[in-house]
PDB file of N, CA and C in Angstrom:
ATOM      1  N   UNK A   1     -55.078  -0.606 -20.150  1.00  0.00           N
ATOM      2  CA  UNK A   1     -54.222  -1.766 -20.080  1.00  0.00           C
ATOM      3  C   UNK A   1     -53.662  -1.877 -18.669  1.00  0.00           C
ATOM      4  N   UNK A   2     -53.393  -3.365 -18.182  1.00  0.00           N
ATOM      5  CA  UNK A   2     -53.417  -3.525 -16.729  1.00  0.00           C
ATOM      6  C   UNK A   2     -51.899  -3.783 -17.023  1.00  0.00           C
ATOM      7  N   UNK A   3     -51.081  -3.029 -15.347  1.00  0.00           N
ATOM      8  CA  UNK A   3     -49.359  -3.095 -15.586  1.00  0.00           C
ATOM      9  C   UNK A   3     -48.897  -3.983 -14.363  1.00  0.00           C
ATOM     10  N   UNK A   4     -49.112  -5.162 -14.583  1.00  0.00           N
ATOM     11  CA  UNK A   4     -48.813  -6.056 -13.382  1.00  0.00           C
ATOM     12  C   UNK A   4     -47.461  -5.695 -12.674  1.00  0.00           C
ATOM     13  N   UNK A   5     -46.476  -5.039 -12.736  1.00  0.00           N
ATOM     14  CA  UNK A   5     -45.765  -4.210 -11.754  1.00  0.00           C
ATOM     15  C   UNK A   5     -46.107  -3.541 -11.089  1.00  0.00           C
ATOM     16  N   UNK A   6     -46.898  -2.812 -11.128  1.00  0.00           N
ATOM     17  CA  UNK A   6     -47.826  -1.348 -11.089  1.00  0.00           C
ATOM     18  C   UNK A   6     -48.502  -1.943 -10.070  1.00  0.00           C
ATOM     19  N   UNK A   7     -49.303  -3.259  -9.824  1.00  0.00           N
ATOM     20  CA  UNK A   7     -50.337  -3.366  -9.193  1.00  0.00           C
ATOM     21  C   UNK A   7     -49.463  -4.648  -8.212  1.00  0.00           C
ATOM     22  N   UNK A   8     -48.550  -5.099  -8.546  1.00  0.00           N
ATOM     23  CA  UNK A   8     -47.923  -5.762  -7.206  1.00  0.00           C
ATOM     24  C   UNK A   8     -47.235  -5.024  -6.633  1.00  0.00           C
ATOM     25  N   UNK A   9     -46.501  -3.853  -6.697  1.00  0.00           N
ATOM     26  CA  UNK A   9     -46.072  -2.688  -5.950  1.00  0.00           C
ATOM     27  C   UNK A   9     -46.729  -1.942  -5.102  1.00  0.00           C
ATOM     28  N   UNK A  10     -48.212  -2.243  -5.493  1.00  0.00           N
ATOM     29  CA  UNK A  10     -49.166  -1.387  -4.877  1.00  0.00           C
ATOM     30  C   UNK A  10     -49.164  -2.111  -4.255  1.00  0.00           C
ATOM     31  N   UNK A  11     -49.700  -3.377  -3.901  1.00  0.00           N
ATOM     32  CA  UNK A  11     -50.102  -4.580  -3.262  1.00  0.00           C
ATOM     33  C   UNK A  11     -48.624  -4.265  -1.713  1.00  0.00           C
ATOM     34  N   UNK A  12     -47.159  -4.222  -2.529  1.00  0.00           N
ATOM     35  CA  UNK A  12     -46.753  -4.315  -1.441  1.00  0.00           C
ATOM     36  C   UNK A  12     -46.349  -3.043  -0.202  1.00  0.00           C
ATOM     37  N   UNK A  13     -46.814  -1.818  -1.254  1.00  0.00           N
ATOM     38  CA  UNK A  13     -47.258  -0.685  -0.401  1.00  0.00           C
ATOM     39  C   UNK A  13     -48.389  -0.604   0.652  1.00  0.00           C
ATOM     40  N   UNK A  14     -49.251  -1.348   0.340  1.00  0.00           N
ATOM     41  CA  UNK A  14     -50.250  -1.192   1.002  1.00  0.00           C
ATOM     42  C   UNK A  14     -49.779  -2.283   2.484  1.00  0.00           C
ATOM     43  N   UNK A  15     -49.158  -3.352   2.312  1.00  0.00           N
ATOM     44  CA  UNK A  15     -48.836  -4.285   2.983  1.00  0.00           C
ATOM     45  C   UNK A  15     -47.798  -3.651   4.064  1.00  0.00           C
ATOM     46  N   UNK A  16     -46.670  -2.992   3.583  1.00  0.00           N
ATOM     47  CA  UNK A  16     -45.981  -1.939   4.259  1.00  0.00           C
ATOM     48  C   UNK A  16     -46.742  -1.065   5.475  1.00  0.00           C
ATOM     49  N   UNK A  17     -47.978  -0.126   4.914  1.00  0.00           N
ATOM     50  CA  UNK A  17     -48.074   0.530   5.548  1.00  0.00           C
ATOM     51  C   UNK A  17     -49.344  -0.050   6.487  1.00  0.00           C
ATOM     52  N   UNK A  18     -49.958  -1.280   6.472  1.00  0.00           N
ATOM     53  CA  UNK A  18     -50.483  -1.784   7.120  1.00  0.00           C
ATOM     54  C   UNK A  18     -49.749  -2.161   8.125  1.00  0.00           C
ATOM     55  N   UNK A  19     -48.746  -3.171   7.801  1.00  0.00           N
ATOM     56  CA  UNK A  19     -47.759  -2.994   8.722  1.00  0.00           C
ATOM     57  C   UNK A  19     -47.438  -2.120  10.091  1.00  0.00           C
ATOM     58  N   UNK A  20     -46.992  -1.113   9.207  1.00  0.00           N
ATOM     59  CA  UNK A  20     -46.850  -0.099  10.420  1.00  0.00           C
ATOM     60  C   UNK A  20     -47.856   0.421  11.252  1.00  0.00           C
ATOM     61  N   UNK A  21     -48.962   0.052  10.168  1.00  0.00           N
ATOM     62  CA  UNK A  21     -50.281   1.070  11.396  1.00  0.00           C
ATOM     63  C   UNK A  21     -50.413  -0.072  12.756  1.00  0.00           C
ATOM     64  N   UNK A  22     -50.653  -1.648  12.203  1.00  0.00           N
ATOM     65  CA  UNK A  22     -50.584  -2.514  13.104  1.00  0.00           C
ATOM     66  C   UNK A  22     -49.293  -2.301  14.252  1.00  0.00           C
ATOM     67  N   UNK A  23     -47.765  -2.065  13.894  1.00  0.00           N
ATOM     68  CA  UNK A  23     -47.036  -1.434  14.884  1.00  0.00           C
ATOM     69  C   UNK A  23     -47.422  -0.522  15.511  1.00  0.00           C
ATOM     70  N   UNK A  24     -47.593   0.779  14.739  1.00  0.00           N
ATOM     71  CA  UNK A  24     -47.929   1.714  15.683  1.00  0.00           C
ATOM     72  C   UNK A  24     -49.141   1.448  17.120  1.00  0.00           C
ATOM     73  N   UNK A  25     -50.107   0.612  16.357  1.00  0.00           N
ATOM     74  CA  UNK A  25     -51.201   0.630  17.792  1.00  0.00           C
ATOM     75  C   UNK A  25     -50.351  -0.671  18.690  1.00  0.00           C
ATOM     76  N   UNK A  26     -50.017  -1.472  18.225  1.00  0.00           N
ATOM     77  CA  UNK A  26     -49.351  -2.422  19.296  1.00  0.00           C
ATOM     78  C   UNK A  26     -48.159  -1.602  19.977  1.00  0.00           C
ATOM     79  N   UNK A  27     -47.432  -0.503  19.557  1.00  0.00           N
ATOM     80  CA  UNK A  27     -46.761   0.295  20.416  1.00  0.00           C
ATOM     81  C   UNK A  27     -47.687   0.851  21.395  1.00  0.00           C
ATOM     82  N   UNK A  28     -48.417   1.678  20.912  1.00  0.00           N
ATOM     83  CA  UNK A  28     -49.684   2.518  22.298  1.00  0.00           C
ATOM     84  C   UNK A  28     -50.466   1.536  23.120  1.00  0.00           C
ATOM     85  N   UNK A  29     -50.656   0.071  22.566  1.00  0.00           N
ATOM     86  CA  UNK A  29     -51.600  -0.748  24.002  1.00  0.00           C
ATOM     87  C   UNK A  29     -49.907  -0.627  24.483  1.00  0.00           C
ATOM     88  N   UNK A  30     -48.698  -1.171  24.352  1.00  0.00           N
ATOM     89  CA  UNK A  30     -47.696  -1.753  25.427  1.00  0.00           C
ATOM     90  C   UNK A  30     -47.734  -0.464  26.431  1.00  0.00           C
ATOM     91  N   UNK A  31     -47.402   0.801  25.306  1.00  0.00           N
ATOM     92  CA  UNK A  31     -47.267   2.244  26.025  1.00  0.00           C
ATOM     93  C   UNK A  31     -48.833   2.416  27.304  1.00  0.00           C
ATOM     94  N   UNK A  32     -49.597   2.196  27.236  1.00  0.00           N
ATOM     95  CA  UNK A  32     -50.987   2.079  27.676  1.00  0.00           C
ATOM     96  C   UNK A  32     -50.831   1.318  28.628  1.00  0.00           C
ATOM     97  N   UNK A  33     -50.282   0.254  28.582  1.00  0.00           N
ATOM     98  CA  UNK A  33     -50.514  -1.386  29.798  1.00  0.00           C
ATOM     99  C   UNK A  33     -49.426  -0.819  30.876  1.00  0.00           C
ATOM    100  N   UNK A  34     -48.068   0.083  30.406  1.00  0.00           N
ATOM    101  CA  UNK A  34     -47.175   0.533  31.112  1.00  0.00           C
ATOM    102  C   UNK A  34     -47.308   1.269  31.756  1.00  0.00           C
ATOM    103  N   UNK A  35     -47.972   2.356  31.052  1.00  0.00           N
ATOM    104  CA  UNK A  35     -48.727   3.847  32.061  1.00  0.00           C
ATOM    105  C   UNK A  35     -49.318   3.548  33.183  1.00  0.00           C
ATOM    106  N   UNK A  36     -50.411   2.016  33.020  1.00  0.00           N
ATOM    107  CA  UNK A  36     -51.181   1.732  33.943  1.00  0.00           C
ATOM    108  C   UNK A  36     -50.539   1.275  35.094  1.00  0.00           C
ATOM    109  N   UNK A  37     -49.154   0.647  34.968  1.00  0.00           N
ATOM    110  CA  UNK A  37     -48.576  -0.289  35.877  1.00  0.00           C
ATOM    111  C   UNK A  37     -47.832   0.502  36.362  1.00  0.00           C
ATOM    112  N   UNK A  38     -46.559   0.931  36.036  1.00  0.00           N
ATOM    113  CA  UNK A  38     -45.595   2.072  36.698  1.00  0.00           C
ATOM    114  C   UNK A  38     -46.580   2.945  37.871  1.00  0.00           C
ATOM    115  N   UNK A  39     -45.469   3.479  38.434  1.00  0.00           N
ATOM    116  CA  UNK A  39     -45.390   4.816  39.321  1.00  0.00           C
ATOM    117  C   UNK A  39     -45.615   5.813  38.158  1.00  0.00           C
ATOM    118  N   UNK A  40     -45.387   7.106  39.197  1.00  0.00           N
ATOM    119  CA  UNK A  40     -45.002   8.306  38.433  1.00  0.00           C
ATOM    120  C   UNK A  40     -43.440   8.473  37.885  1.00  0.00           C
ATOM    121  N   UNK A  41     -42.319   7.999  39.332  1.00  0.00           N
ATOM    122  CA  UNK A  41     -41.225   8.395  38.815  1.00  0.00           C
ATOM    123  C   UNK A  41     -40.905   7.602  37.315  1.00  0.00           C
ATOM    124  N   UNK A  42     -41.470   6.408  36.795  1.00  0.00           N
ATOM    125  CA  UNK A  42     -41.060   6.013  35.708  1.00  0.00           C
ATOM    126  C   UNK A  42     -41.680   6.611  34.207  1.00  0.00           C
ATOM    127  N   UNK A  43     -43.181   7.135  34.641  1.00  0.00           N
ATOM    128  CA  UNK A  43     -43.940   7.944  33.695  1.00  0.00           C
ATOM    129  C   UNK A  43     -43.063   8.826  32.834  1.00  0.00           C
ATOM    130  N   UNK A  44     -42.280   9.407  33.155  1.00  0.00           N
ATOM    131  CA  UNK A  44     -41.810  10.619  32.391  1.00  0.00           C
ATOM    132  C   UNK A  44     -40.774   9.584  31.559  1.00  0.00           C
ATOM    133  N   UNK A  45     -39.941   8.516  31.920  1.00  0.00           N
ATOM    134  CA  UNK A  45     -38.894   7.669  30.960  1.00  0.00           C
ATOM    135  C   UNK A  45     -39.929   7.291  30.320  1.00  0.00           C
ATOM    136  N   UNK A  46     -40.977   6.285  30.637  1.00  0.00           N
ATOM    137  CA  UNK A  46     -42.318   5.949  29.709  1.00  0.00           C
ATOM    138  C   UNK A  46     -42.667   6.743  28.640  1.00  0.00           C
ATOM    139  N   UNK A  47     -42.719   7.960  28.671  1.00  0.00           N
ATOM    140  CA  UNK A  47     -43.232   9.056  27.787  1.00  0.00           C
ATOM    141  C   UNK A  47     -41.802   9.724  26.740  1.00  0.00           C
ATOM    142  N   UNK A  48     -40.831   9.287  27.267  1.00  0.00           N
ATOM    143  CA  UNK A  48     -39.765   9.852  26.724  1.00  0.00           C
ATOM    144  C   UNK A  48     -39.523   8.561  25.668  1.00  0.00           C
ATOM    145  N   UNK A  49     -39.909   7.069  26.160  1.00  0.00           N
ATOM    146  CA  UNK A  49     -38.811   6.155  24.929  1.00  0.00           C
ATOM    147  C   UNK A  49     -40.478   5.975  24.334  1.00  0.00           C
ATOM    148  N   UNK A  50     -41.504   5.815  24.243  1.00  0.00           N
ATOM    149  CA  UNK A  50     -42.739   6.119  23.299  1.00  0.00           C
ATOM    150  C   UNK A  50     -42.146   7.240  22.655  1.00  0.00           C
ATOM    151  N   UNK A  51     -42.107   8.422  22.746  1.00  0.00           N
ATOM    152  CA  UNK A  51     -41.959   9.060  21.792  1.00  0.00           C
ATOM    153  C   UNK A  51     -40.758   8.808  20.754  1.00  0.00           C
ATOM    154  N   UNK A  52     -39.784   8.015  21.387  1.00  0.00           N
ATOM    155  CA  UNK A  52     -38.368   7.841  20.692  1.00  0.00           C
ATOM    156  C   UNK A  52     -38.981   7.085  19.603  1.00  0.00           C
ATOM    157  N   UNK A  53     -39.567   6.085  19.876  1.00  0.00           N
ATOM    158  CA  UNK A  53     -40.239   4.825  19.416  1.00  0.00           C
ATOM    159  C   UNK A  53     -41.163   5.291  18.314  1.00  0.00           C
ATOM    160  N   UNK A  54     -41.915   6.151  18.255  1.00  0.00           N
ATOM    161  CA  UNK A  54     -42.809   6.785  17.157  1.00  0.00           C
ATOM    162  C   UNK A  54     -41.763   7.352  16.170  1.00  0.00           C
ATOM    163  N   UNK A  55     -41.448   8.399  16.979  1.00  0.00           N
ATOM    164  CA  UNK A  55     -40.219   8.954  15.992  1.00  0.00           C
ATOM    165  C   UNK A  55     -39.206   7.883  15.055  1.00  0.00           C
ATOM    166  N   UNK A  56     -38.875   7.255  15.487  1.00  0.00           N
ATOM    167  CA  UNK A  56     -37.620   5.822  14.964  1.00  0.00           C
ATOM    168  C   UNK A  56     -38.628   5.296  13.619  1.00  0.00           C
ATOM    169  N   UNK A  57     -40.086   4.956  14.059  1.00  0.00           N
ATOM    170  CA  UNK A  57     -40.722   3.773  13.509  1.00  0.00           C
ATOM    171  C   UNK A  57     -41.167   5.160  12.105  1.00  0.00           C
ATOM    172  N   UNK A  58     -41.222   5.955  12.510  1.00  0.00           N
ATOM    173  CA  UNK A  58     -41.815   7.434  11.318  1.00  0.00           C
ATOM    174  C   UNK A  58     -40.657   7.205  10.054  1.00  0.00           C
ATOM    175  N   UNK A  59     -39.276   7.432  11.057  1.00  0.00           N
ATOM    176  CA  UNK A  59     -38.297   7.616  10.154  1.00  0.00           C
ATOM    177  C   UNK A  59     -38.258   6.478   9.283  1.00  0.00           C
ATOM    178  N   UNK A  60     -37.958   4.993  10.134  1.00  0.00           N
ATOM    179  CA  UNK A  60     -37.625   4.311   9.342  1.00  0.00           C
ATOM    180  C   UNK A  60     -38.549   4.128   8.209  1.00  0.00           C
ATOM    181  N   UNK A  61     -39.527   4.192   8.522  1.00  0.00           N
ATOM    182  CA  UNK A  61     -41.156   3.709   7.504  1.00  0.00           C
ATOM    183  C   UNK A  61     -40.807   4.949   6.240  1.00  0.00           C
ATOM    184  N   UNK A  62     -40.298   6.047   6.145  1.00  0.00           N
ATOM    185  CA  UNK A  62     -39.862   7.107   5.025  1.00  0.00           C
ATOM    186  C   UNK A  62     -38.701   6.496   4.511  1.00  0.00           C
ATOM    187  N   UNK A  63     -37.934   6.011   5.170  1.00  0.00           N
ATOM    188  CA  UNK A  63     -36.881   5.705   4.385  1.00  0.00           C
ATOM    189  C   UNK A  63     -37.150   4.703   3.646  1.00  0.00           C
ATOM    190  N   UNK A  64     -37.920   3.407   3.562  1.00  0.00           N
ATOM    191  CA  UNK A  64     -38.375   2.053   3.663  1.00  0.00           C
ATOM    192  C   UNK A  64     -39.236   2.686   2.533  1.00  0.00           C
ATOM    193  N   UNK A  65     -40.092   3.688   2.284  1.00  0.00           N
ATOM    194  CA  UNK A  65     -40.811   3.721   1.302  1.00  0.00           C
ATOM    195  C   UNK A  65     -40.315   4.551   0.132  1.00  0.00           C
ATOM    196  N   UNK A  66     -39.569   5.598   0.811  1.00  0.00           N
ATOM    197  CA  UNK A  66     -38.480   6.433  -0.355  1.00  0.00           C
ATOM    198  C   UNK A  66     -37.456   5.325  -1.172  1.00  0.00           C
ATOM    199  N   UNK A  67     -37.304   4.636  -0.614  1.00  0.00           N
ATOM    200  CA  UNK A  67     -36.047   3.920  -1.024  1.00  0.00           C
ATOM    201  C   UNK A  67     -36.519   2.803  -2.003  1.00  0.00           C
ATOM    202  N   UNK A  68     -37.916   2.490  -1.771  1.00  0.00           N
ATOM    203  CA  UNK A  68     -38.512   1.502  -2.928  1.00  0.00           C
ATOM    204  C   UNK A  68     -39.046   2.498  -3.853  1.00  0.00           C
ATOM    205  N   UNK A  69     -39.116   3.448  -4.096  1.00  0.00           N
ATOM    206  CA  UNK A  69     -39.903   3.479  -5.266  1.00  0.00           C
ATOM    207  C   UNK A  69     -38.745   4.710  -6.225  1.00  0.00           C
TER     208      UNK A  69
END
């Protein structure tokens, strides 16, 4: 028997984490287009708010999925 909750929840899980994968790579081309353009002295801030930025988008995306289900 089909549980139409069951399968629009899924629907919007999957939509969620599509979501984010589409963020995540549109974070690494900006991170990517930046690397290319900067100096060095800015490389290391470059590498420091990317990682902030992964980290932030990790957390929030756990909380965002803990919190729905």
């Amino acid at each position: 028997m089909c549980d139409k909750s069951n399968d629009y929840k899924n629907d919007e899980v999957k939509s969620i984490v599509l979501g984010l994968f589409a963020l995540i790579g549109f974070i690494i081309i900006i991170y990517s287009i930046f690397m290319g353009v900067v100096g060095e002295p800015l490389a290391s801030t470059a590498d420091t708010v990317f990682v902030a930025a992964i980290l932030d988008l990790l957390l929030w995306s756990e909380e965002l999925l803990v919190g729905y289900f």
